[in-house]
C-alpha atoms as a PDB file:
ATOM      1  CA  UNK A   1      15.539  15.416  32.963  1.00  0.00           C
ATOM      2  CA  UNK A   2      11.745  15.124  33.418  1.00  0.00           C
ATOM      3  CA  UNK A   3      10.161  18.118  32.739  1.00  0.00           C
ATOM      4  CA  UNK A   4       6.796  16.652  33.928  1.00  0.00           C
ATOM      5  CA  UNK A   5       8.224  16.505  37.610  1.00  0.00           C
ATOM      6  CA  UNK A   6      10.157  19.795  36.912  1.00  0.00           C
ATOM      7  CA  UNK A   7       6.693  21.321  36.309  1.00  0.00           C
ATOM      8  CA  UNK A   8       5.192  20.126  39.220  1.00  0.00           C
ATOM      9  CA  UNK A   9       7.674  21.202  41.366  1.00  0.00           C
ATOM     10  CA  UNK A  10       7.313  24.331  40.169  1.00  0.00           C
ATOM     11  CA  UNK A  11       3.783  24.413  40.602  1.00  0.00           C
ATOM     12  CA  UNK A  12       4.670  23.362  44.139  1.00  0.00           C
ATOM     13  CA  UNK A  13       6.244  26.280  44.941  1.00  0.00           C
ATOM     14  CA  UNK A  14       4.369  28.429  43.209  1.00  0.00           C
ATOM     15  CA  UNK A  15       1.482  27.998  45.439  1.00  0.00           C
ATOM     16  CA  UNK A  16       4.219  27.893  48.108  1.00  0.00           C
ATOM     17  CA  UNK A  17       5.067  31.540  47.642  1.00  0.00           C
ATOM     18  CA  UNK A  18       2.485  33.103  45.913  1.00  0.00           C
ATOM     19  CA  UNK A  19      -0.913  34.760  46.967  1.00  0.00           C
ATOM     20  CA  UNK A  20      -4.331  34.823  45.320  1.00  0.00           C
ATOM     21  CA  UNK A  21      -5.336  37.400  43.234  1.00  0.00           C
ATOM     22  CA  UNK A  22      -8.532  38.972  42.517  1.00  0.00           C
ATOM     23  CA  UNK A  23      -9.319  36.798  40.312  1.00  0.00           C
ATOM     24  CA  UNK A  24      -8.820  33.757  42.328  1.00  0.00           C
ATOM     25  CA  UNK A  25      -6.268  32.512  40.683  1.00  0.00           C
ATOM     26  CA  UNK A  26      -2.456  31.377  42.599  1.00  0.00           C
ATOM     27  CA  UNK A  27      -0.027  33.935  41.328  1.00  0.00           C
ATOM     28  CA  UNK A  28       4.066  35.450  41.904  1.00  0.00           C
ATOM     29  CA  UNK A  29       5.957  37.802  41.131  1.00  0.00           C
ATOM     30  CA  UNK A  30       8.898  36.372  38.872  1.00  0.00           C
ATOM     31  CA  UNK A  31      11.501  38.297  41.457  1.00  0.00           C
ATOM     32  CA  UNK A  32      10.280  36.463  44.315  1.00  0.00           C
ATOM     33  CA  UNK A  33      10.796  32.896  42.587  1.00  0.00           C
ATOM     34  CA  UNK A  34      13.828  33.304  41.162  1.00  0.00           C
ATOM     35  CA  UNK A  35      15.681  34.871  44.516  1.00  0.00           C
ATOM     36  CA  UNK A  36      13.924  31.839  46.539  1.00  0.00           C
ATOM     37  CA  UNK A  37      16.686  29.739  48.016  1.00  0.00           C
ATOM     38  CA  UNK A  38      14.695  26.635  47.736  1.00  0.00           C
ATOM     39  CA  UNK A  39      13.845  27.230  44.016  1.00  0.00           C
ATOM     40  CA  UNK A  40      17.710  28.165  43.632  1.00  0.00           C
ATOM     41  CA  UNK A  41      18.429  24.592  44.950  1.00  0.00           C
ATOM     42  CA  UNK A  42      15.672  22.612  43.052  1.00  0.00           C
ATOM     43  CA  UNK A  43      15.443  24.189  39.217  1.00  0.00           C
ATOM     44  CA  UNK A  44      18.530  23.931  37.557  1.00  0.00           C
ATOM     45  CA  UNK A  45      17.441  26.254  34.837  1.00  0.00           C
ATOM     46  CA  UNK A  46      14.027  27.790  36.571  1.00  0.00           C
ATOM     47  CA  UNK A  47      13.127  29.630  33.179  1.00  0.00           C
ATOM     48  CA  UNK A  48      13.447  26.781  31.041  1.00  0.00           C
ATOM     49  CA  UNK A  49      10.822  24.965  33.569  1.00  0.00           C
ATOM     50  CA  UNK A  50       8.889  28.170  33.516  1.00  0.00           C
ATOM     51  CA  UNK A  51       8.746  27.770  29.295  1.00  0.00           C
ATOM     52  CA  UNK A  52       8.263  24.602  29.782  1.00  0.00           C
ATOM     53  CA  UNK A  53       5.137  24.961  32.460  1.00  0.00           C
ATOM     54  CA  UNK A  54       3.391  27.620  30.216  1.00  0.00           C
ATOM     55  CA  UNK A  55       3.816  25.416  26.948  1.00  0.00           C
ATOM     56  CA  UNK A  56       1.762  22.730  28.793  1.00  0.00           C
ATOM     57  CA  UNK A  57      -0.518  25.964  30.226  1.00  0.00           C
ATOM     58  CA  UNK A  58      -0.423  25.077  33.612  1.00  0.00           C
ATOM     59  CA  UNK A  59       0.699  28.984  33.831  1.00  0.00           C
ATOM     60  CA  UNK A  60       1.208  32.157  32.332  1.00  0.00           C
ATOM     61  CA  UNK A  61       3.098  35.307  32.317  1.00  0.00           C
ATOM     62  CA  UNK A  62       3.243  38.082  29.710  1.00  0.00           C
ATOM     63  CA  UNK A  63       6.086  37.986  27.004  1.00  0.00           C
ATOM     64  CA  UNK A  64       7.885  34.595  25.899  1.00  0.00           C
ATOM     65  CA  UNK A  65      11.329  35.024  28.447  1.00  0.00           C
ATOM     66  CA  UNK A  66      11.567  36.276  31.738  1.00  0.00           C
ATOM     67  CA  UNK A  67      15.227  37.819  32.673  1.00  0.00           C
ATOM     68  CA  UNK A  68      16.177  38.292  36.201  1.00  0.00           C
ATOM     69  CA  UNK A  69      16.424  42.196  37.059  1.00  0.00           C
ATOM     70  CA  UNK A  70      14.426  43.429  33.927  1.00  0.00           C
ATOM     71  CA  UNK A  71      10.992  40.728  34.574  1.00  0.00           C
ATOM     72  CA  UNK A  72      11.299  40.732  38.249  1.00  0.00           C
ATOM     73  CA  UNK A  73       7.785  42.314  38.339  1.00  0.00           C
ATOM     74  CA  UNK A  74       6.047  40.267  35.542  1.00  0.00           C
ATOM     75  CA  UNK A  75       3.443  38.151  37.524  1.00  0.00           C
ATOM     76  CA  UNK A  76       3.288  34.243  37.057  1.00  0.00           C
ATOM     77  CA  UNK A  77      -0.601  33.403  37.047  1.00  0.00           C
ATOM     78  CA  UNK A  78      -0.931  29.528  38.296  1.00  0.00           C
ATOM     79  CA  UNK A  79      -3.948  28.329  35.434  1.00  0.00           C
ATOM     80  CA  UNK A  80      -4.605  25.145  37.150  1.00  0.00           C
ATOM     81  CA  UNK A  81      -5.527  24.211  40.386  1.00  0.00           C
END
């Protein structure tokens, strides 16, 4: 697997389905990426990429897992443009 693409697919669709904030910065709810059908189809394991994308901090998001249900609200902040 090559978590570079991975990450850049994710930051793909990121900017896909998120909206800017105050701040100017790209950002989406974890809910609404994880129930997208075309993220269903393209991440094999979406939080691993997610880990993976705010390790290189090309995002962030408060806490060090996301869990579908419980972090459906936890925003994922796009860092670079």
């Amino acid at each position: 697997m090559d978590t570079e693409h991975e990450v850049d697919l994710l930051i793909e669709e990121i900017r896909r389905l998120g909206s800017t904030g105050a701040d100017g910065k790209i950002r989406v709810k974890f809910g609404v990426l994880f129930a997208d059908d075309k993220c269903a189809n393209l991440f094999e394991a979406l939080v691993g990429t997610l880990r993976a994308a705010k390790r290189k901090k090309k995002i962030s998001f408060a806490g060090e897992l996301l869990l579908q249900g419980v972090h459906d609200d936890v925003d994922i902040v796009l860092e670079t443009d």
